[in-house]
N, C-alpha and C. Protein backbone atom coordinates (compact mmCIF):
# COMPACT_ATOMS: atom_id res chain seq x y z
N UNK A 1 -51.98 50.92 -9.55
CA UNK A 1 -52.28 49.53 -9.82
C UNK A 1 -53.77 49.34 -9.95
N UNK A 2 -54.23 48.22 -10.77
CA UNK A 2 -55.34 48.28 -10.81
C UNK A 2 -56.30 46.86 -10.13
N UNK A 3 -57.10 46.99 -10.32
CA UNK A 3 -57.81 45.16 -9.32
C UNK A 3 -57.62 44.50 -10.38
N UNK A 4 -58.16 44.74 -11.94
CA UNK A 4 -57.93 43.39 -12.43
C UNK A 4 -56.83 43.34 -13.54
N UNK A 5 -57.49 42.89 -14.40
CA UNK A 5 -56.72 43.18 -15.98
C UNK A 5 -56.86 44.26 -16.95
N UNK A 6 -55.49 44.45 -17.70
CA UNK A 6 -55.86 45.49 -18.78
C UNK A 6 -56.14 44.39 -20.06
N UNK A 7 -56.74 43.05 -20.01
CA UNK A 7 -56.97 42.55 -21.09
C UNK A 7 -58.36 42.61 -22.03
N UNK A 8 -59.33 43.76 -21.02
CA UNK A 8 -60.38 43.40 -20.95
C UNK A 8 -61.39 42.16 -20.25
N UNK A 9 -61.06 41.56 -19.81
CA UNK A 9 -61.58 40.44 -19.26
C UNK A 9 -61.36 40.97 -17.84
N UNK A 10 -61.45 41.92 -17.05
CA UNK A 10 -61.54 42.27 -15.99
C UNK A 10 -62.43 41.44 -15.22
N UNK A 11 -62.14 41.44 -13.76
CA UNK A 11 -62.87 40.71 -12.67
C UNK A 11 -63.62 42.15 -12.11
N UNK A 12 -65.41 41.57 -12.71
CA UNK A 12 -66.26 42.30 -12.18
C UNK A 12 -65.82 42.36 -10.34
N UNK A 13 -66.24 43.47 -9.89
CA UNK A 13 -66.31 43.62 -8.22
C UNK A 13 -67.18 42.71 -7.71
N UNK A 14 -65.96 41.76 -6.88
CA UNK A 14 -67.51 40.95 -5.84
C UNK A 14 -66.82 39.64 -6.69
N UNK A 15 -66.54 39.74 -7.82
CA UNK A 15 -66.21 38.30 -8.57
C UNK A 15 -64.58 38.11 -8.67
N UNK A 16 -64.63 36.79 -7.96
CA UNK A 16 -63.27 35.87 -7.85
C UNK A 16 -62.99 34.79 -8.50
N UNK A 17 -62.79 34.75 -9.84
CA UNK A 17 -62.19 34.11 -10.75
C UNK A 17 -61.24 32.96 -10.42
N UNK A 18 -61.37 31.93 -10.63
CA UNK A 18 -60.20 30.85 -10.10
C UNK A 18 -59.61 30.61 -11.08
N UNK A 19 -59.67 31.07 -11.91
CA UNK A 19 -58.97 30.78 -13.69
C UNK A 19 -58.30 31.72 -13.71
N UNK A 20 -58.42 33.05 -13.30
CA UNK A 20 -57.10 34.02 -13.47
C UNK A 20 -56.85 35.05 -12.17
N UNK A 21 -55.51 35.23 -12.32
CA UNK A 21 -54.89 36.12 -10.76
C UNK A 21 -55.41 37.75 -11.28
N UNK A 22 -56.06 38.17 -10.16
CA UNK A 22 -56.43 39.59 -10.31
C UNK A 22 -55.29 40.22 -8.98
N UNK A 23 -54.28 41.55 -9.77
CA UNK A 23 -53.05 42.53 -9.12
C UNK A 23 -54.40 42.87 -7.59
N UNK A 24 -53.83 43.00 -6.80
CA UNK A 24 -54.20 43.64 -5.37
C UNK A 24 -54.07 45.04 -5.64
N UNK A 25 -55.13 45.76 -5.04
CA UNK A 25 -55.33 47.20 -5.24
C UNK A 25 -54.11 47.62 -4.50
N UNK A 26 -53.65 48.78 -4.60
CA UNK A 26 -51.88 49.30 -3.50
C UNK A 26 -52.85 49.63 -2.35
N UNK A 27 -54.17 50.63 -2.54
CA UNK A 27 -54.68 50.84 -1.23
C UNK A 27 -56.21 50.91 -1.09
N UNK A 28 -56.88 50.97 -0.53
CA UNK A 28 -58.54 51.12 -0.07
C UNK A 28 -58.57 52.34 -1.68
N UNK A 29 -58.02 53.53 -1.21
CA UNK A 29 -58.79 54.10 -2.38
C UNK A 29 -58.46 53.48 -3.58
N UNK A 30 -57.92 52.55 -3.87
CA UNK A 30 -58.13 52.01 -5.51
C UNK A 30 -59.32 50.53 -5.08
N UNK A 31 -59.36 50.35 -4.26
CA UNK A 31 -60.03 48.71 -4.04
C UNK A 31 -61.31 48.80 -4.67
N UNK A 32 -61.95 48.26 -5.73
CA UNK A 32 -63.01 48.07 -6.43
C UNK A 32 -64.65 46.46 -5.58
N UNK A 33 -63.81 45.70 -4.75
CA UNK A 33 -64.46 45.07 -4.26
C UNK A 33 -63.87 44.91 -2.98
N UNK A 34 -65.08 45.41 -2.15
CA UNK A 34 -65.03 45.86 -0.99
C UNK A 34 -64.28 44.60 -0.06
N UNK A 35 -64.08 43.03 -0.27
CA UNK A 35 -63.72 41.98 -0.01
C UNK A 35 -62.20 41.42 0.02
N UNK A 36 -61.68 42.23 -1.08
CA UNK A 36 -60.63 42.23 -1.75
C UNK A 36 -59.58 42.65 -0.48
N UNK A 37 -58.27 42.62 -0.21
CA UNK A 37 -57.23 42.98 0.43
C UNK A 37 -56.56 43.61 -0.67
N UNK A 38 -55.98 44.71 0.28
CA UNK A 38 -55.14 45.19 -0.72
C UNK A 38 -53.58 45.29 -0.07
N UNK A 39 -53.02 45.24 -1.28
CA UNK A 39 -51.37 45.58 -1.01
C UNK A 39 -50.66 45.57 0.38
N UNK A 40 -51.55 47.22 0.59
CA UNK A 40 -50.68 47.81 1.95
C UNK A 40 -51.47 47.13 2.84
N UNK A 41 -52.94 46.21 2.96
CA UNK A 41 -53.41 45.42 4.07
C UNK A 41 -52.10 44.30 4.66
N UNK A 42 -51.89 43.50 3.18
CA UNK A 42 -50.72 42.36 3.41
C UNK A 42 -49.75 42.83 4.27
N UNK A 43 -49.10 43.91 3.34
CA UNK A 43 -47.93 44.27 4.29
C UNK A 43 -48.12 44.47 5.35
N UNK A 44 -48.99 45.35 5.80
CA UNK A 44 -49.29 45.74 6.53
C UNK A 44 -49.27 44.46 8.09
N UNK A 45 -50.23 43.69 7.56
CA UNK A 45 -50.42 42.45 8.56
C UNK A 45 -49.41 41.82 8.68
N UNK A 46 -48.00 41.42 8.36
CA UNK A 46 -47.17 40.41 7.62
C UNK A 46 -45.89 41.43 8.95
N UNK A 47 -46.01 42.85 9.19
CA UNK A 47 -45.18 43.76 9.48
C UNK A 47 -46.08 43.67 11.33
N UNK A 48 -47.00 43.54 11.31
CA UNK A 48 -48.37 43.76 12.68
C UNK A 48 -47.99 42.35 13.61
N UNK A 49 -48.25 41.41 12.70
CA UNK A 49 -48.00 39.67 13.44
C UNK A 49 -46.57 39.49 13.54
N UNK A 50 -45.75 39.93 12.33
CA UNK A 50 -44.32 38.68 12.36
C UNK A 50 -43.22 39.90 12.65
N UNK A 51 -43.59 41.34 12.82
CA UNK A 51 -42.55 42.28 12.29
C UNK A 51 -41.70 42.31 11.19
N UNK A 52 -42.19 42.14 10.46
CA UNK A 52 -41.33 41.58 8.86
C UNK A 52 -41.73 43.10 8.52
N UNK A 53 -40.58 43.89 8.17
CA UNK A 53 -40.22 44.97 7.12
C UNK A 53 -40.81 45.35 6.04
N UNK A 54 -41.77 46.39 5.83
CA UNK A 54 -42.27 46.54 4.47
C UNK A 54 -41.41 46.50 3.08
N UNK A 55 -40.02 46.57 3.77
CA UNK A 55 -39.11 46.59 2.27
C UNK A 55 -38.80 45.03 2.00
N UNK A 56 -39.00 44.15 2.77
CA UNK A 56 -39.22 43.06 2.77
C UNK A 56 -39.76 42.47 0.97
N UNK A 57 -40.87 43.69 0.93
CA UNK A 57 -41.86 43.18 -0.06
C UNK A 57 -41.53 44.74 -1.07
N UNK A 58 -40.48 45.02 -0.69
CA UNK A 58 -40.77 46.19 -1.90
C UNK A 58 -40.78 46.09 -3.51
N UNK A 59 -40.00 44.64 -3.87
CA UNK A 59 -39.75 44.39 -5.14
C UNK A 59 -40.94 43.31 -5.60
N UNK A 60 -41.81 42.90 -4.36
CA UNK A 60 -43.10 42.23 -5.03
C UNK A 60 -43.98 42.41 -5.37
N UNK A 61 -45.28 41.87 -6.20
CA UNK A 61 -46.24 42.08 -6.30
C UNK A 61 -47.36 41.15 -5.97
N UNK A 62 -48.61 41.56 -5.13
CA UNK A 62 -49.75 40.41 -4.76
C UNK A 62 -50.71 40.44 -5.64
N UNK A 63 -51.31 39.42 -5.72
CA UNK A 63 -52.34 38.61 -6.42
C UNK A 63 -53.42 37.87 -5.85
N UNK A 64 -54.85 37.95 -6.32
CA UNK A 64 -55.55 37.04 -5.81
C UNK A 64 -56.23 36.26 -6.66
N UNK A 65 -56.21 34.62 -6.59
CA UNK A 65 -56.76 33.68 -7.79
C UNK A 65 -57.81 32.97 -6.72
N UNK A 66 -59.46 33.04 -6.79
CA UNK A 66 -60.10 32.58 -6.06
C UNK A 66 -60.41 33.60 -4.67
N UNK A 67 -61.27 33.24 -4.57
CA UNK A 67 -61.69 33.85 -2.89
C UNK A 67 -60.85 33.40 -1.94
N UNK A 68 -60.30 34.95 -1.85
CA UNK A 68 -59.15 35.33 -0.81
C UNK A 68 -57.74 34.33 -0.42
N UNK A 69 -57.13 33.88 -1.76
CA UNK A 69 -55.70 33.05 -1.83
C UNK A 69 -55.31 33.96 -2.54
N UNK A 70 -54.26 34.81 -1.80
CA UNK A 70 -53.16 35.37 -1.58
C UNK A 70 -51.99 35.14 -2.49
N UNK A 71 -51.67 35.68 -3.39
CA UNK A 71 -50.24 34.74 -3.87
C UNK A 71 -48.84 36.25 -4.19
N UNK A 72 -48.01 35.89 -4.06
CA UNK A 72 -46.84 37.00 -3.95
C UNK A 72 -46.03 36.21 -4.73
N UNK A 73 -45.37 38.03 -6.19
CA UNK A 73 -44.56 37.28 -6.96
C UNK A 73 -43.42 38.05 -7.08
N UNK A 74 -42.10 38.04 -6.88
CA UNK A 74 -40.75 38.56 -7.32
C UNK A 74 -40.88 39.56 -8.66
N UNK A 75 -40.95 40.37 -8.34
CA UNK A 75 -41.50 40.82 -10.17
C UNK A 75 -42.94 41.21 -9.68
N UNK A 76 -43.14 41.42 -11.30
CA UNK A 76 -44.34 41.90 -12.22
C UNK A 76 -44.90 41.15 -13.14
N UNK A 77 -45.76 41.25 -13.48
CA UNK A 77 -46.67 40.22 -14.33
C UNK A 77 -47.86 41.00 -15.09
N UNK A 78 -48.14 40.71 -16.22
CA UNK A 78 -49.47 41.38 -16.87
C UNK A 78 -50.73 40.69 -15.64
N UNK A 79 -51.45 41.82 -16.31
CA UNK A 79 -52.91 41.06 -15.89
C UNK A 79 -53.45 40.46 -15.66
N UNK A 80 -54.67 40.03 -15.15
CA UNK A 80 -55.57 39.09 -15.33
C UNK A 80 -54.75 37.50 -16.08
N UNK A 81 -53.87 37.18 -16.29
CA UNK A 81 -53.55 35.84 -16.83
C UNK A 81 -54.08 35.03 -15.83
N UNK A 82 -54.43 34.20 -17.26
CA UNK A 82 -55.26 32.90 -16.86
C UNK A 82 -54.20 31.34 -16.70
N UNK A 83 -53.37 31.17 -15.81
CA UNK A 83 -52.04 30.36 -15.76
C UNK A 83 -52.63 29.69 -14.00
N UNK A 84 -51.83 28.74 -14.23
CA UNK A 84 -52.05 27.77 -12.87
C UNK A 84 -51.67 28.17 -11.57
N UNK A 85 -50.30 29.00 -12.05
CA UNK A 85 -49.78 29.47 -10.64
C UNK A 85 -48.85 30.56 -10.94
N UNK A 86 -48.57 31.58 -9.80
CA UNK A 86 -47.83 32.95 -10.59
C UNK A 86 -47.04 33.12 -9.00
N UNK A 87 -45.87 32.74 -9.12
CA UNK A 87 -44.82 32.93 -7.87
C UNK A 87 -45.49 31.82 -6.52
N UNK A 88 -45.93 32.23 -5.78
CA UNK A 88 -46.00 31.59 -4.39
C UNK A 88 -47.25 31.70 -3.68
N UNK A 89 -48.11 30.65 -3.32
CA UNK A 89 -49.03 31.64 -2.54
C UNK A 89 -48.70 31.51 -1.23
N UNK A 90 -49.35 32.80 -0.94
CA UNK A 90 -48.36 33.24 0.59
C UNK A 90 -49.41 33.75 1.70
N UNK A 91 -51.06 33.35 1.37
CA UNK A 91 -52.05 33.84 2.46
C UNK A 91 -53.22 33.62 2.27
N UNK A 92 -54.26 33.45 3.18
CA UNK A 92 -55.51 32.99 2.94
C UNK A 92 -56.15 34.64 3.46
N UNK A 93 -57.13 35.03 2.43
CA UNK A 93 -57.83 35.87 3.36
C UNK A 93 -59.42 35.95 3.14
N UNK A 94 -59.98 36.39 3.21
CA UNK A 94 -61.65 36.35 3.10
C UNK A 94 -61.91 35.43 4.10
N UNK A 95 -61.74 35.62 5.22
CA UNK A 95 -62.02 34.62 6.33
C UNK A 95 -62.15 35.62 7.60
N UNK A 96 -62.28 34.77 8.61
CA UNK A 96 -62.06 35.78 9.98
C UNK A 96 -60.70 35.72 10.46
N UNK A 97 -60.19 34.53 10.61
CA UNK A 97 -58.46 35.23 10.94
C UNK A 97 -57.31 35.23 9.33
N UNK A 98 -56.84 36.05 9.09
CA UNK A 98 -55.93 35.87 8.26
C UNK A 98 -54.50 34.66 8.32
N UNK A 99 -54.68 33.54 7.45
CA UNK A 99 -53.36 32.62 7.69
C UNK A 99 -52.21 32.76 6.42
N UNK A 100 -50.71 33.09 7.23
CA UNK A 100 -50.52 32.78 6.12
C UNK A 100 -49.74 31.35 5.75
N UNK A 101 -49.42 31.15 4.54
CA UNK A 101 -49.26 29.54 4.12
C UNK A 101 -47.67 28.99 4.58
N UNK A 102 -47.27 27.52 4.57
CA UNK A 102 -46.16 27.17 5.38
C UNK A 102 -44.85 27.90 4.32
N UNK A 103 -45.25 27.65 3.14
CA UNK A 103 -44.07 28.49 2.06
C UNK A 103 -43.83 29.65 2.71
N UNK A 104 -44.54 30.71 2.85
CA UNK A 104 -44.49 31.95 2.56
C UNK A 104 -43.66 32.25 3.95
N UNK A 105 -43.98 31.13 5.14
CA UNK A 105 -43.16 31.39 6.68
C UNK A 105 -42.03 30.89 6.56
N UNK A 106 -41.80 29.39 5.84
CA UNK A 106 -40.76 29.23 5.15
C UNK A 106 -39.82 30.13 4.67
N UNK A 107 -40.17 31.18 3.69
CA UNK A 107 -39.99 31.87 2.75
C UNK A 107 -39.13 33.36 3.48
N UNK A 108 -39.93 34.09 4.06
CA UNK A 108 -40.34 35.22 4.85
C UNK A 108 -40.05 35.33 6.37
N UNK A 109 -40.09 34.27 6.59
CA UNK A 109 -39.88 34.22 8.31
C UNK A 109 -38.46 34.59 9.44
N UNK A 110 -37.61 34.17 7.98
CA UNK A 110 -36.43 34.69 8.85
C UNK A 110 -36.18 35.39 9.22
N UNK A 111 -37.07 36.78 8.82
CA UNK A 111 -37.01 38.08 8.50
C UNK A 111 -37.81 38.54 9.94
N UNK A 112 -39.02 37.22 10.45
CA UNK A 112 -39.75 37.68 11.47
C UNK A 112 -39.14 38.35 12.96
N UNK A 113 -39.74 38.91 13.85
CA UNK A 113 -39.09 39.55 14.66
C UNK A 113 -40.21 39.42 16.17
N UNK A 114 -41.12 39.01 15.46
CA UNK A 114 -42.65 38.74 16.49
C UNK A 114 -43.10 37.96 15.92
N UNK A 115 -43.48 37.17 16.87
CA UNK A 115 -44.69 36.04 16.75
C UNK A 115 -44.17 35.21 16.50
N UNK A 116 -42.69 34.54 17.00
CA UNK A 116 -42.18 32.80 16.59
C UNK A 116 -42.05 32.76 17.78
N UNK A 117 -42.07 31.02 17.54
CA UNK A 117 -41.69 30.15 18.91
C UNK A 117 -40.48 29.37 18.53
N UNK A 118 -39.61 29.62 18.93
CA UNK A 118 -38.08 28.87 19.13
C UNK A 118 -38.74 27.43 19.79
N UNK A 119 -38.61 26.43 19.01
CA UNK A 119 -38.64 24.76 19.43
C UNK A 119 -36.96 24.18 19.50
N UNK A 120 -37.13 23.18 20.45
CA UNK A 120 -35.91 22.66 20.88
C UNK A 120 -36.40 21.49 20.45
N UNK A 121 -34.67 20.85 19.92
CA UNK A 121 -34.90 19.63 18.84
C UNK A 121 -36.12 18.83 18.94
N UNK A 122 -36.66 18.28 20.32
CA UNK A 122 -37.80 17.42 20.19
C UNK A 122 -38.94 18.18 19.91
N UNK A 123 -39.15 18.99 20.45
CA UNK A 123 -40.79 19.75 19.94
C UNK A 123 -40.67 20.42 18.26
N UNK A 124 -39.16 20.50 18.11
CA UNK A 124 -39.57 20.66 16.69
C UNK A 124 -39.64 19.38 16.02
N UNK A 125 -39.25 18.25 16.04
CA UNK A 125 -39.89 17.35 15.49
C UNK A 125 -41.33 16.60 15.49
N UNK A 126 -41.87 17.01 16.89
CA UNK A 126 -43.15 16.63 16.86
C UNK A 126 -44.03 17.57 16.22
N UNK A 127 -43.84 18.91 15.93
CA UNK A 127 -44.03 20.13 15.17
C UNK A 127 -44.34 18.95 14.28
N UNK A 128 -42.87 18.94 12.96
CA UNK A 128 -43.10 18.68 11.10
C UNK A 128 -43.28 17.42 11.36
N UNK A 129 -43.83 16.66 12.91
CA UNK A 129 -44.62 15.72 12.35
C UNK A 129 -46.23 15.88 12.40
N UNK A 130 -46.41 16.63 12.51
CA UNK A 130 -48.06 17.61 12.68
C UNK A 130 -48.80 17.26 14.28
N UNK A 131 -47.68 17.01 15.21
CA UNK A 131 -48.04 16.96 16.20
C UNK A 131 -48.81 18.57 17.34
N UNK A 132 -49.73 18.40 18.16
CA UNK A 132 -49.75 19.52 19.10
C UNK A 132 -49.40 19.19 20.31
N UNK A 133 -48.88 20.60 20.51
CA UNK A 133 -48.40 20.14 22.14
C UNK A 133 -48.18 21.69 23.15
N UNK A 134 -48.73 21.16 24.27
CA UNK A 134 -48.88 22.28 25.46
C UNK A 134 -47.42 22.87 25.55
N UNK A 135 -47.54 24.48 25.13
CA UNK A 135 -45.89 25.35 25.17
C UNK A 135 -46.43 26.31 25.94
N UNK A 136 -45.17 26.35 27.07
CA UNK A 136 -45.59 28.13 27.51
C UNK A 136 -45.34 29.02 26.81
N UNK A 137 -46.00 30.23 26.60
CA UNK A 137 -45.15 31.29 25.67
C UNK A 137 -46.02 32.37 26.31
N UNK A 138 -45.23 33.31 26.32
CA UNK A 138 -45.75 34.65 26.33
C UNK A 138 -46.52 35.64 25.27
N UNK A 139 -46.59 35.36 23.99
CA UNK A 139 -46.47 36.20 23.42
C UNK A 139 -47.88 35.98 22.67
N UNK A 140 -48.57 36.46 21.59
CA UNK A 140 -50.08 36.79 21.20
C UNK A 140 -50.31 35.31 20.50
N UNK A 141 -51.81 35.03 21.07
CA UNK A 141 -52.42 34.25 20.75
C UNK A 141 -52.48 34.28 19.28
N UNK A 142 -52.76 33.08 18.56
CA UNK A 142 -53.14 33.24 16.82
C UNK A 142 -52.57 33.20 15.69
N UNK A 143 -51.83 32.87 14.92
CA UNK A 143 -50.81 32.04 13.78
C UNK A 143 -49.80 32.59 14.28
N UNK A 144 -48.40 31.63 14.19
CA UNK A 144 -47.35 32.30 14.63
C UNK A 144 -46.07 31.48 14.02
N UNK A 145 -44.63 31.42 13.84
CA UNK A 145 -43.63 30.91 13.20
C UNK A 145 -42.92 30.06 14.01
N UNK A 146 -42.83 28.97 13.99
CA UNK A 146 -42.51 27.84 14.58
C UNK A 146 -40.95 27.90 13.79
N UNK A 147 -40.06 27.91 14.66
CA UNK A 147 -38.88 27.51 14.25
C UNK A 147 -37.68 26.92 15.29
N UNK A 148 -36.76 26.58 14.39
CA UNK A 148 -35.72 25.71 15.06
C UNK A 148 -34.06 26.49 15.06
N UNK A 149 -33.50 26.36 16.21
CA UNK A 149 -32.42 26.81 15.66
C UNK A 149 -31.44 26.47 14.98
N UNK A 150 -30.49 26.66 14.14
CA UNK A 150 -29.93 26.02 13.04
C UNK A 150 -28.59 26.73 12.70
N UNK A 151 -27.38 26.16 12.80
CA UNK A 151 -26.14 26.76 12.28
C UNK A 151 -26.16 28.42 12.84
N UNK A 152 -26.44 28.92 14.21
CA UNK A 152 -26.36 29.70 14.62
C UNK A 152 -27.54 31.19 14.76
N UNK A 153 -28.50 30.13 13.51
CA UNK A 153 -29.75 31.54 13.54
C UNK A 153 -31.00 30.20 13.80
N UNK A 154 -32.23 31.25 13.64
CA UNK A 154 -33.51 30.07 13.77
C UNK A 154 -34.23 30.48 12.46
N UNK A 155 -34.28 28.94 11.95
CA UNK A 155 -34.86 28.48 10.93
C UNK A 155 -36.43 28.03 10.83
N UNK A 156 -37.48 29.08 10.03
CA UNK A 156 -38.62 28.73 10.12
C UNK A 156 -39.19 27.01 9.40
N UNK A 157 -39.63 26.29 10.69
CA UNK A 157 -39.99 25.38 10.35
C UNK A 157 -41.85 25.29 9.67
N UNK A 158 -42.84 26.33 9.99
CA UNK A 158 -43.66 26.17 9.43
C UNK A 158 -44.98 27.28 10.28
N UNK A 159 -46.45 27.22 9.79
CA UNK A 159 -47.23 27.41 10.58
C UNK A 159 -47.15 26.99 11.59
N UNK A 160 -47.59 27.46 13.10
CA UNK A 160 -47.89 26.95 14.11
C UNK A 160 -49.68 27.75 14.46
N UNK A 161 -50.52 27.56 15.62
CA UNK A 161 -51.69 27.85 15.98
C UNK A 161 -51.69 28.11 17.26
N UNK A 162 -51.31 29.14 18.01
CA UNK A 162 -50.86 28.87 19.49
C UNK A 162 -52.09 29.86 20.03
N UNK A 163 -52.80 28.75 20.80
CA UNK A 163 -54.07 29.14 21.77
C UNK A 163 -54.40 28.44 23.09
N UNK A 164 -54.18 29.05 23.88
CA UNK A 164 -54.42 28.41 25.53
C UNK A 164 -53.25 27.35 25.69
N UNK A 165 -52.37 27.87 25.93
CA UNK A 165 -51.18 27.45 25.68
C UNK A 165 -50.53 26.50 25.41
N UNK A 166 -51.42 25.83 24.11
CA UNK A 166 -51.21 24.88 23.07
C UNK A 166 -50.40 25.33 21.62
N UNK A 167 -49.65 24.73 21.13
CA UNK A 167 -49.19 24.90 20.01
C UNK A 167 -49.66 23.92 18.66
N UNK A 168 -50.95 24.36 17.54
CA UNK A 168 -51.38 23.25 17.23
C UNK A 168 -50.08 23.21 16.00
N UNK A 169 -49.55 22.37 15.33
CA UNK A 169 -48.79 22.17 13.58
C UNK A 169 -49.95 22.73 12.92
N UNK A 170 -50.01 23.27 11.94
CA UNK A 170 -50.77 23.67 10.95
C UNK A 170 -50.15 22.82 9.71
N UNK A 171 -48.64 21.89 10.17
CA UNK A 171 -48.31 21.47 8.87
C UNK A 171 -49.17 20.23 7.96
N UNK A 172 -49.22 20.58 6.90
CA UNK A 172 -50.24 19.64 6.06
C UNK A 172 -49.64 18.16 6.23
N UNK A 173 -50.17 17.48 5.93
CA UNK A 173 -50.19 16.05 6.17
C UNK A 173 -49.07 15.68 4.77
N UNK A 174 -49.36 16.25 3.59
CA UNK A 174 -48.15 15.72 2.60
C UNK A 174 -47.13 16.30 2.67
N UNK A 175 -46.84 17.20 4.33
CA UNK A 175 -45.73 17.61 4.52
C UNK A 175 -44.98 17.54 5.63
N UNK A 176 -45.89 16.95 6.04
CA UNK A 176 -45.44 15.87 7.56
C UNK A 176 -43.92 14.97 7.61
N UNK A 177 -43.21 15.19 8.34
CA UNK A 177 -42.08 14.40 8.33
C UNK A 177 -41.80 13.63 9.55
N UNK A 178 -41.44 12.10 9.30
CA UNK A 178 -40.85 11.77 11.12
C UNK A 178 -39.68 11.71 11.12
N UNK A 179 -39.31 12.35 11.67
CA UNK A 179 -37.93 12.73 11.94
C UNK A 179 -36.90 11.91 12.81
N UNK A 180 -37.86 11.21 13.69
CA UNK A 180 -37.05 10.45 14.57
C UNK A 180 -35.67 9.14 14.27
């Protein structure tokens, strides 16, 4: 795989294009800008935080449009295209903690095995109403899958932020629901 396009219009190293998705290198030895994540980083992290399965992602491919937004697509795709949106975006990175987005936990989460917090009907509603609230939990500080249980399994309801044993919503405000 390569970092950018075979259209010629390649994304110089170091340069993040918001007009077109440049393919994620598969590993360090293909990575052309040292900034860049590659492939097996995602998985990698996605398998580290949530225990989600690398075969999880075996039939996808990642993308990055802009400094360090993440996007994952079902399939394959040419190059460098210059298009609005290409499958899902599913992660922020070029930052100090890696997040990934409420779709992609949505999306992906059921699959998780580490790092959710099971909410009971009321805290999950104060959750998707972007509420925070003091949870005990045992388990690692730092983005984690907020979910509910549902028809016998648990259903990811979204980002959560769990630090000092607070649970902040990470859910966006145009996705806020009151549930009550």
């Amino acid at each position: 795989m390569s970092d950018g396009g075979g259209s010629g219009r390649d994304n110089a190293p170091g340069d993040n294009d918001g007009d077109r998705f440049a393919r994620l290198p598969a590993t360090d030895a293909e990575r052309e800008d040292p900034g860049r994540a590659t492939r097996e980083e995602i998985i990698e992290w996605w398998r580290d935080r949530f225990g989600i399965d690398a075969e999880t992602f075996a039939d996808h491919t990642f993308w990055e449009k802009g400094a360090g937004k993440i996007w994952v697509l079902a399939g394959d795709a040419p190059d460098g295209l210059r298009i609005e949106a290409l499958g899902m975006r599913v992660m922020h990175t070029r930052q100090e903690f890696w997040k990934p987005t409420t779709n992609a936990v949505q999306r992906f989460g059921r699959d998780a095995s580490t790092g959710t917090i099971e909410l009971g009907p009321d805290r999950a509603r104060r959750f998707v109403a972007g509420e925070d609230q003091e949870i005990p939990w045992d388990g690692d500080w730092g983005y984690v899958v907020a979910t509910r249980a549902v028809a016998g399994g648990d259903e990811p309801l979204g980002v959560g932020l769990y630090t000092h044993g607070e649970l902040k919503s990470m859910v966006s405000k145009g996705r806020r629901r009151d549930l009550r």
